[in-house]
Protein backbone atom coordinates (compact mmCIF):
# COMPACT_ATOMS: atom_id res chain seq x y z
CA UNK A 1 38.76 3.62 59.15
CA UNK A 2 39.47 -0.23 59.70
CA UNK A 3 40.80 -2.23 56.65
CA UNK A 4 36.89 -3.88 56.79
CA UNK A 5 35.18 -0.73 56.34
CA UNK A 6 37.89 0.30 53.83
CA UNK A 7 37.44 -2.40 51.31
CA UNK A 8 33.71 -2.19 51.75
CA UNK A 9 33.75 1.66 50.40
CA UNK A 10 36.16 0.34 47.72
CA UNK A 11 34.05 -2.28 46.51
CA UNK A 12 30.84 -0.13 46.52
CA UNK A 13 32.74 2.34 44.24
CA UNK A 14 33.99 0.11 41.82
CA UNK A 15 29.93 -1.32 41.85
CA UNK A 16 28.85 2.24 40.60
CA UNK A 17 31.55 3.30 38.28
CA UNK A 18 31.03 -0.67 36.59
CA UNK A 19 27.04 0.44 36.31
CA UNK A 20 27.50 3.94 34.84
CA UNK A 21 29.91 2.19 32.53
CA UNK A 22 26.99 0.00 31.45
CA UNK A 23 24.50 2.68 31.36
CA UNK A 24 26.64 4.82 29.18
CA UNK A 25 27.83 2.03 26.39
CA UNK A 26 24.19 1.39 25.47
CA UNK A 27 24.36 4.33 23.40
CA UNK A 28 21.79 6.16 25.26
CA UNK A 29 21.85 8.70 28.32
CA UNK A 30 20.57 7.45 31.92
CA UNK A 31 17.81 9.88 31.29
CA UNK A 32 16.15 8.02 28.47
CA UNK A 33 17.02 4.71 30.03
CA UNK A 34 15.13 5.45 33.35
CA UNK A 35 12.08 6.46 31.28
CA UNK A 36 8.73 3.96 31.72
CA UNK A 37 9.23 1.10 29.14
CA UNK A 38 7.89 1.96 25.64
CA UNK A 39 7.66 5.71 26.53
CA UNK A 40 8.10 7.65 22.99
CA UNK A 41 9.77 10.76 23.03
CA UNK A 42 6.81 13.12 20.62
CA UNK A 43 3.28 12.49 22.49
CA UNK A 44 2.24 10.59 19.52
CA UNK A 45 -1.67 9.35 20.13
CA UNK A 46 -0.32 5.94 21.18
CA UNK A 47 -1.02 2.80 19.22
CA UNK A 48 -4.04 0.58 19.79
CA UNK A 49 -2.06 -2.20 20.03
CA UNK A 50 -5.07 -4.41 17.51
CA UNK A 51 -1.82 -5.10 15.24
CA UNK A 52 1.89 -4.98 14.42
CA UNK A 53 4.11 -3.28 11.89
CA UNK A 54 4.06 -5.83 8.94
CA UNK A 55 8.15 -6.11 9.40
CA UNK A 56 10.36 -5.30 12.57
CA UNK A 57 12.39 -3.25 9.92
CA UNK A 58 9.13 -1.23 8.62
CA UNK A 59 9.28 2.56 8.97
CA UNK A 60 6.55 3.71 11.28
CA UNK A 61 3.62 4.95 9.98
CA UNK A 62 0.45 6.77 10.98
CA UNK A 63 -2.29 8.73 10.18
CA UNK A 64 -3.59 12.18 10.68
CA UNK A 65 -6.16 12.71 12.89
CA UNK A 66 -7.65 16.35 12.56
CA UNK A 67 -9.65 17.84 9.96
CA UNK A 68 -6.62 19.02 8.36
CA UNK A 69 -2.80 19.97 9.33
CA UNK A 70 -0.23 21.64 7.98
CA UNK A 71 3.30 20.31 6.98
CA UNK A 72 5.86 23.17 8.14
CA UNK A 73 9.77 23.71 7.02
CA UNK A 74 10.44 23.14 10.13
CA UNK A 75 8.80 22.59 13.59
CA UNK A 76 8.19 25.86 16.01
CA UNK A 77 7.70 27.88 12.78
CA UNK A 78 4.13 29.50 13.12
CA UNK A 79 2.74 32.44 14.39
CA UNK A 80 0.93 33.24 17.03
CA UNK A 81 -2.28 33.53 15.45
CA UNK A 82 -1.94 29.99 14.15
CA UNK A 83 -2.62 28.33 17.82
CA UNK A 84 -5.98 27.60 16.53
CA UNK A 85 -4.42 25.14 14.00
CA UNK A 86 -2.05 23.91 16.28
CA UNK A 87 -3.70 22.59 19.32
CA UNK A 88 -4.49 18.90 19.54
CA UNK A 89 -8.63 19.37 18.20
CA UNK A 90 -8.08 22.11 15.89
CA UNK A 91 -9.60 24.25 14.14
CA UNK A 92 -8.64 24.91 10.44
CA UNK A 93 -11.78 26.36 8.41
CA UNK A 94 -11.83 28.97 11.44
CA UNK A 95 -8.04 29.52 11.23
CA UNK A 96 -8.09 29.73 7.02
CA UNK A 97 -11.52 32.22 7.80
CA UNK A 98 -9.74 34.55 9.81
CA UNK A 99 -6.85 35.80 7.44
CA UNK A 100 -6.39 38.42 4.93
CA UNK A 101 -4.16 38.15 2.38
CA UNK A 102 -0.81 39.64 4.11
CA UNK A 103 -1.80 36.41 6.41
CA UNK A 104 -1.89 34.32 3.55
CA UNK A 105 1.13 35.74 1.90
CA UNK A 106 3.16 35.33 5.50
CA UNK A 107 3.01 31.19 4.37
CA UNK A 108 4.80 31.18 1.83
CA UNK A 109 8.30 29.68 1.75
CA UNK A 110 7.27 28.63 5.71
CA UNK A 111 4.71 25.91 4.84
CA UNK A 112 5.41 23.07 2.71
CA UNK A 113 1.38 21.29 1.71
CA UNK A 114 -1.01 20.15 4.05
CA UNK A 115 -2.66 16.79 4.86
CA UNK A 116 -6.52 15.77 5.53
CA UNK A 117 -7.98 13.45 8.14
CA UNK A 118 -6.93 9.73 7.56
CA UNK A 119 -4.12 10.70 4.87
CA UNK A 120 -1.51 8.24 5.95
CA UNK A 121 1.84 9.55 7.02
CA UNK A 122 5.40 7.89 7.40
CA UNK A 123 7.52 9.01 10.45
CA UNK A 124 10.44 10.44 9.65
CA UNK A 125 12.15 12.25 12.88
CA UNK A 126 11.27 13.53 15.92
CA UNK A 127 11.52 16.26 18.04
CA UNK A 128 9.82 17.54 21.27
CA UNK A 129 6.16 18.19 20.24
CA UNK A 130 6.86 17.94 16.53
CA UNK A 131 7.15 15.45 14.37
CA UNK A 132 8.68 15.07 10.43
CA UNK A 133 6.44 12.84 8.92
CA UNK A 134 5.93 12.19 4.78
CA UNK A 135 2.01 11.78 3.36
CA UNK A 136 2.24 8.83 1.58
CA UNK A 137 -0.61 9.78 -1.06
CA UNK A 138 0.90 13.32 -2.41
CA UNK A 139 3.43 12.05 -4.84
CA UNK A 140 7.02 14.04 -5.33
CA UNK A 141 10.59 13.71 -5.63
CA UNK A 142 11.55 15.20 -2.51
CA UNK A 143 10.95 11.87 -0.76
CA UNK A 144 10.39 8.50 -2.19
CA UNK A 145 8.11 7.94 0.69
CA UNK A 146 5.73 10.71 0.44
CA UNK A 147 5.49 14.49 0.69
CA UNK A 148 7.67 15.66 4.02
CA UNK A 149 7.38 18.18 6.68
CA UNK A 150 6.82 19.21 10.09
CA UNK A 151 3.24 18.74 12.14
CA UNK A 152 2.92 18.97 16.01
CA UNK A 153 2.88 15.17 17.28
CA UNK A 154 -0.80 15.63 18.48
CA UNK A 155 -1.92 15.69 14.94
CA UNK A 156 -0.84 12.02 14.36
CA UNK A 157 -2.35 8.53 15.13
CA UNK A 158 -0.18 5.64 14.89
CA UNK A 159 -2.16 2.76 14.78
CA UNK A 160 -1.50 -0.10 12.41
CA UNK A 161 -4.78 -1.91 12.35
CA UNK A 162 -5.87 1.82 10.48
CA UNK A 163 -3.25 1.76 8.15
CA UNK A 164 -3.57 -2.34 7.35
CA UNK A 165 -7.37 -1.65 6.57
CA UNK A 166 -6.90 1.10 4.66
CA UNK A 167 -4.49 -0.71 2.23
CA UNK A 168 -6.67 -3.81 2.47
CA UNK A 169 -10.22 -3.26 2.24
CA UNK A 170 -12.37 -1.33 -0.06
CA UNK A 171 -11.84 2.67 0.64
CA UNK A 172 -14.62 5.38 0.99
CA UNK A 173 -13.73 8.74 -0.29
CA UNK A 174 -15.21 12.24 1.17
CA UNK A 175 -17.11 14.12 -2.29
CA UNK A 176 -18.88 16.83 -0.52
CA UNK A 177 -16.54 19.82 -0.04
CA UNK A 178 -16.83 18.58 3.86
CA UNK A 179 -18.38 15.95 5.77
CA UNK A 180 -19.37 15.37 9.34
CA UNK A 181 -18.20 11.66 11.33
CA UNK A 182 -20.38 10.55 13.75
CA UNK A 183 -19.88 8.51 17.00
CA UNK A 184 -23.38 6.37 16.14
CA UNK A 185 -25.31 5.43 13.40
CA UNK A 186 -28.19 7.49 13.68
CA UNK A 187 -25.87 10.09 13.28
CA UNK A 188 -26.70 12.36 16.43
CA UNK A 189 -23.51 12.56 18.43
CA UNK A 190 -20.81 14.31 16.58
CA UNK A 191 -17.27 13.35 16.52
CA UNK A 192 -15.06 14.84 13.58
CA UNK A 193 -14.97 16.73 10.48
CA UNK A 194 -13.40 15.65 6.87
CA UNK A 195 -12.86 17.15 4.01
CA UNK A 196 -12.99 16.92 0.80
CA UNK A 197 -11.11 13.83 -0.99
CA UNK A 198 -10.73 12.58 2.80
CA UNK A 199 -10.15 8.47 1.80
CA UNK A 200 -10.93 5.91 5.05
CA UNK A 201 -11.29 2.17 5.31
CA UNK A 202 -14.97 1.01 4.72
CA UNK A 203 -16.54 -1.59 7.23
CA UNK A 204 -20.09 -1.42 6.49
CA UNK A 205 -22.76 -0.40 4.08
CA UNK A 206 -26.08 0.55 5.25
CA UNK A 207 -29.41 1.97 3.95
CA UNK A 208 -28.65 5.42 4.88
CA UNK A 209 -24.85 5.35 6.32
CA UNK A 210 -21.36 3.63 5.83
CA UNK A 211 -19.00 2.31 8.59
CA UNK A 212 -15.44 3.30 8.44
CA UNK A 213 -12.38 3.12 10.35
CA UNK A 214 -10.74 6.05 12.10
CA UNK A 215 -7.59 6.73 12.16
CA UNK A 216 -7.15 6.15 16.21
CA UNK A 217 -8.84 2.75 15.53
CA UNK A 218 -12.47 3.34 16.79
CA UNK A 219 -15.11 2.88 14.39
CA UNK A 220 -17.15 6.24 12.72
CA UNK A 221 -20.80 6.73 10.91
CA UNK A 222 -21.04 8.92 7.51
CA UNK A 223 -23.79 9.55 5.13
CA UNK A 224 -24.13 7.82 2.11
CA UNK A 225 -25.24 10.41 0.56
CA UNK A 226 -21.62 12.76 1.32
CA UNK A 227 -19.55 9.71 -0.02
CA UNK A 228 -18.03 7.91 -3.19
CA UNK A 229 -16.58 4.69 -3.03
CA UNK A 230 -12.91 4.88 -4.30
CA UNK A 231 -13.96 1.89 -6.59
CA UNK A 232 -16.71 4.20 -8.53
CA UNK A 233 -14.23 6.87 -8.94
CA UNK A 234 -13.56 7.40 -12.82
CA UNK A 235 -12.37 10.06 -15.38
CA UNK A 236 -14.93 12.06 -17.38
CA UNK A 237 -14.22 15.68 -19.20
CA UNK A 238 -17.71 16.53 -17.54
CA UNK A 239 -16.96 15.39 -14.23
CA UNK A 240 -13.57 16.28 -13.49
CA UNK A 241 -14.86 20.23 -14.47
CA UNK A 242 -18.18 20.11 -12.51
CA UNK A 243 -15.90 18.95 -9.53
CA UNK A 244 -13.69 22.23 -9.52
CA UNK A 245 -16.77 24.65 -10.02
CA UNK A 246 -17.35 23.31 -6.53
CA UNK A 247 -14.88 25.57 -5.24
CA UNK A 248 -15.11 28.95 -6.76
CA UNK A 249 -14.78 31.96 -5.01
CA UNK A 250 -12.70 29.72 -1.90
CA UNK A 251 -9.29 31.45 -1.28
CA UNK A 252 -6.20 30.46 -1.71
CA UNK A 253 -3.58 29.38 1.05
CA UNK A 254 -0.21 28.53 -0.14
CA UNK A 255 0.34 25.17 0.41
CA UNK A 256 -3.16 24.33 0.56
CA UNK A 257 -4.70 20.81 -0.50
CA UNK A 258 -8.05 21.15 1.37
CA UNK A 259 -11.15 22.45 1.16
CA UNK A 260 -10.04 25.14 3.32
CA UNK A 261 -8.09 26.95 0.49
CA UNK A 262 -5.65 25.29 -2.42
CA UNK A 263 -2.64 26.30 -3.89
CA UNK A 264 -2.54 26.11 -7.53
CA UNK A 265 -1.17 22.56 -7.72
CA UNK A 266 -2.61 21.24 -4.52
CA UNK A 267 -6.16 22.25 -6.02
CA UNK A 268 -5.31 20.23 -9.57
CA UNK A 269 -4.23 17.29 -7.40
CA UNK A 270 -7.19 16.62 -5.58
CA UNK A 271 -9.42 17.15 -8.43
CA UNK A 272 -7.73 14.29 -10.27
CA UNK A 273 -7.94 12.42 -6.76
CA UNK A 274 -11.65 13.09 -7.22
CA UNK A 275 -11.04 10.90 -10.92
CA UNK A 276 -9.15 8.48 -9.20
CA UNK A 277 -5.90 9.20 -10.58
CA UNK A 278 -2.90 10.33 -8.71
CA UNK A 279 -0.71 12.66 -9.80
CA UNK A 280 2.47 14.49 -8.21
CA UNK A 281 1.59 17.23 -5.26
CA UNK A 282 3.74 20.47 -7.20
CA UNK A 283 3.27 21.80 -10.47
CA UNK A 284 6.95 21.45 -12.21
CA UNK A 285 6.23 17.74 -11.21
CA UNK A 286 2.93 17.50 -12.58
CA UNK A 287 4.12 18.89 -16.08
CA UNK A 288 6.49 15.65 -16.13
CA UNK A 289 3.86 13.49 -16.23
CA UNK A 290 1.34 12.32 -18.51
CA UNK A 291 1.16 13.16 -21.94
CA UNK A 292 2.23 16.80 -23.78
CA UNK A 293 -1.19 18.00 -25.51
CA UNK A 294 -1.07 21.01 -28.17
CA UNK A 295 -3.10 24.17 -27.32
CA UNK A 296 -4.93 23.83 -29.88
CA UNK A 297 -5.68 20.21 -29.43
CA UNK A 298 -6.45 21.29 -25.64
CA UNK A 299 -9.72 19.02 -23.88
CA UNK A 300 -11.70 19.91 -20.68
CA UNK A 301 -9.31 17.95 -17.44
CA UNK A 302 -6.18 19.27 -19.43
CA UNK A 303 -3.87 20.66 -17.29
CA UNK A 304 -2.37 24.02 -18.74
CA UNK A 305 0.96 25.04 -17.29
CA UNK A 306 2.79 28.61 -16.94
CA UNK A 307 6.60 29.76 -16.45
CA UNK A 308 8.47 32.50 -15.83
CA UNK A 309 10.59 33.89 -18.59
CA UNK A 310 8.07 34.03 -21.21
CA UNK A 311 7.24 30.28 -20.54
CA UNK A 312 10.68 29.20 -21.23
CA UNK A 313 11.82 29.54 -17.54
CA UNK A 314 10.93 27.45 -14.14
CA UNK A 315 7.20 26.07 -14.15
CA UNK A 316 5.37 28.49 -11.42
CA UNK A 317 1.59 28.14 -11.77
CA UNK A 318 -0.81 25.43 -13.04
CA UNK A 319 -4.79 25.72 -13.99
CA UNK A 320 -6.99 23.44 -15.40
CA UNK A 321 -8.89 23.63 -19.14
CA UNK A 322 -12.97 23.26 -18.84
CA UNK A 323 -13.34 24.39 -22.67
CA UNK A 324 -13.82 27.57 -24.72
CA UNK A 325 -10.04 28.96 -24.21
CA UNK A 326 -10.93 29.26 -20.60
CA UNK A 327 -9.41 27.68 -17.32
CA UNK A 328 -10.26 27.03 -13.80
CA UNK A 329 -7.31 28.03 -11.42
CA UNK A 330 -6.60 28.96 -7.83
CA UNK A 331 -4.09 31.96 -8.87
CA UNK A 332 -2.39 33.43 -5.39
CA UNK A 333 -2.38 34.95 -2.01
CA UNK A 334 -4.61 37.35 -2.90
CA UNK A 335 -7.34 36.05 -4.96
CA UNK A 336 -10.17 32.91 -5.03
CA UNK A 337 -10.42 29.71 -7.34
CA UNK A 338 -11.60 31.55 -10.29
CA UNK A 339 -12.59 31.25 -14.10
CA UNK A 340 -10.65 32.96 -16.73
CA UNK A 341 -8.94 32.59 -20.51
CA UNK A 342 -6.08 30.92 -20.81
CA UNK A 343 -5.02 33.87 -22.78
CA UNK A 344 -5.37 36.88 -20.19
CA UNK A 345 -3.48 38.84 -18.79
CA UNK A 346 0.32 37.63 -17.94
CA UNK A 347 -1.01 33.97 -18.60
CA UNK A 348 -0.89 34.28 -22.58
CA UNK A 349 2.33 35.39 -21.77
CA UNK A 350 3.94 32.78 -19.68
CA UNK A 351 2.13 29.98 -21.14
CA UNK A 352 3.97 26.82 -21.30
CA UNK A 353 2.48 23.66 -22.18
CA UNK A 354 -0.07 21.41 -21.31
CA UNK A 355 -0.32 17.93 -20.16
CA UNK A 356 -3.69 15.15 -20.46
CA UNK A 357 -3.61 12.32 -17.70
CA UNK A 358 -6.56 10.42 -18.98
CA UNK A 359 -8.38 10.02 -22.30
């Protein structure tokens, strides 16, 4: 090899190693680097690019964009039989229809709540097809942000004209235990399903329908007559009650916050939605809140609270007064929201306070 040729290898070597050098001190592998600009890692449903985070430094959020979803411990964690819930248009009245209570009982400790159509959610991580995200409307200590856990990506919108509107202009809330969204006003060509206490951005009133936002930014067609506006929402004693008799005999799914089965907390915390009041997502949280009512002082919309240990131990179950000694409640794996005395059974027992969040 002539000196010529010899410094021309040299100098294309030194080009290379000086590039990887580059690549590597940006902090991220080749890989990523050679990826099409603006490529996320999750397959997020993309933004609609209509708007921008308020701040550069603003913490992504979203929205959920199936009927319901539910938050795992961590991502990968269900069974085979929960594909149904999974997939990107899913399926969770069939899913919650098709389990017996071993099924039911299989949840616990593996899912954390679950979120409706619309509820906002705040990205946390990522990872493959899942994504950690926190609901920003179920209130807790776990996260400042919102209520966290783990939902496949394809469950969640990011789109910030969504999230603007629903902060900004007047809300519609779901008050049917489930409502259908159409693609047109005359209400003929179907496109989703929300449930109960699902909250979206209002656009338009009409005679016979309302005009909301969707979480992937198109535009959607509801009933009048399946809706509340969140403005008209208000506490009664009467109200509240008639809302949970909606739901007896539906069974219970730990974790549970929709119309396709509560837990005991996640029921009580979408009835008080239904009163416009937010309260925390889990019992032991709930029973810090508001004010501590005597049983005998006890009003219909009191929340009655129970605890291992003879009621001196850690909070574990929460039902709601309606009057007469008796309570409301969505007990366990097992059973269906149901109606019995405060007094019965193991209840009398464990009983261990009550709280009022509204006069």
């Amino acid at each position: 090899m002539d000196k010529t040729s010899r410094g021309l290898l040299i100098a294309v070597i030194l080009a290379v190693l000086l590039y990887l050098v580059y690549q590597f001190s940006t902090g991220y592998p080749l890989a990523e680097r050679l990826k099409p600009p603006g490529k996320k890692p999750a397959p997020i449903a993309p933004d609609n690019g209509q708007n921008a985070p308020d701040t550069a430094d603003s913490p992504e959020r979203g929205a959920v964009r199936v009927a319901a979803t539910v938050f795992w411990c961590e991502p990968g964690q269900a069974r085979d039989y929960d594909r149904s819930l999974l997939k990107e248009n899913n399926d969770p009245a069939g899913w919650a229809g098709g389990m017996d209570g071993d099924m039911r009982l299989w949840l616990v400790g593996k899912a954390e709540t679950m979120a409706l159509y619309g509820e906002p959610v705040v990205v946390l991580e990522r990872r493959g097809d899942w994504v950690k995200v926190a609901a920003e409307s179920q209130k807790t200590s776990l996260n400042v942000l919102g209520y966290p856990g783990w939902v496949p990506a394809s469950h969640i919108a990011i789109d910030h004209l969504y999230n603007k509107e629903l902060k900004n202009l007047p809300n519609v809330v779901v008050a049917d235990k489930s409502a259908l969204i159409f693609k047109n006003p005359a209400l003929t060509e179907l496109r989703a399903e929300a449930g109960y206490m699902t909250r979206l951005p209002l656009l338009e009133e009409g005679e016979q329908t309302v005009t909301v936002r969707l979480p992937g930014g198109d535009c959607g067609y509801l009933s009048r007559g399946c809706i509340k506006k969140a403005s008209d929402l208000y506490f009664s004693q009467a109200g509240i009650v008639e809302e949970a008799k909606k739901f007896l005999n539906l069974r219970y799914i730990w974790a549970g916050t929709t119309p396709y089965g509560f837990d005991c907390s996640g029921f009580t915390m979408r009835l008080y939605q239904s009163q416009g009041i937010s309260i925390p997502r889990d019992a032991d949280e709930q029973a810090r809140e508001g004010t501590a009512v005597a049983r005998e002082d006890l009003l219909p919309g009191d929340l009655v609270f129970f605890a291992a240990k003879g009621g001196l131990g850690q909070i574990h179950h929460v039902g709601m007064y309606i009057g007469n000694g008796m309570m409301i409640h969505s007990p366990n794996s097992s059973c269906a929201v149901t109606i019995q005395a405060v007094e019965s059974g193991a209840y009398g027992e464990e009983y261990w306070g009550a709280r009022r969040y509204a006069n």
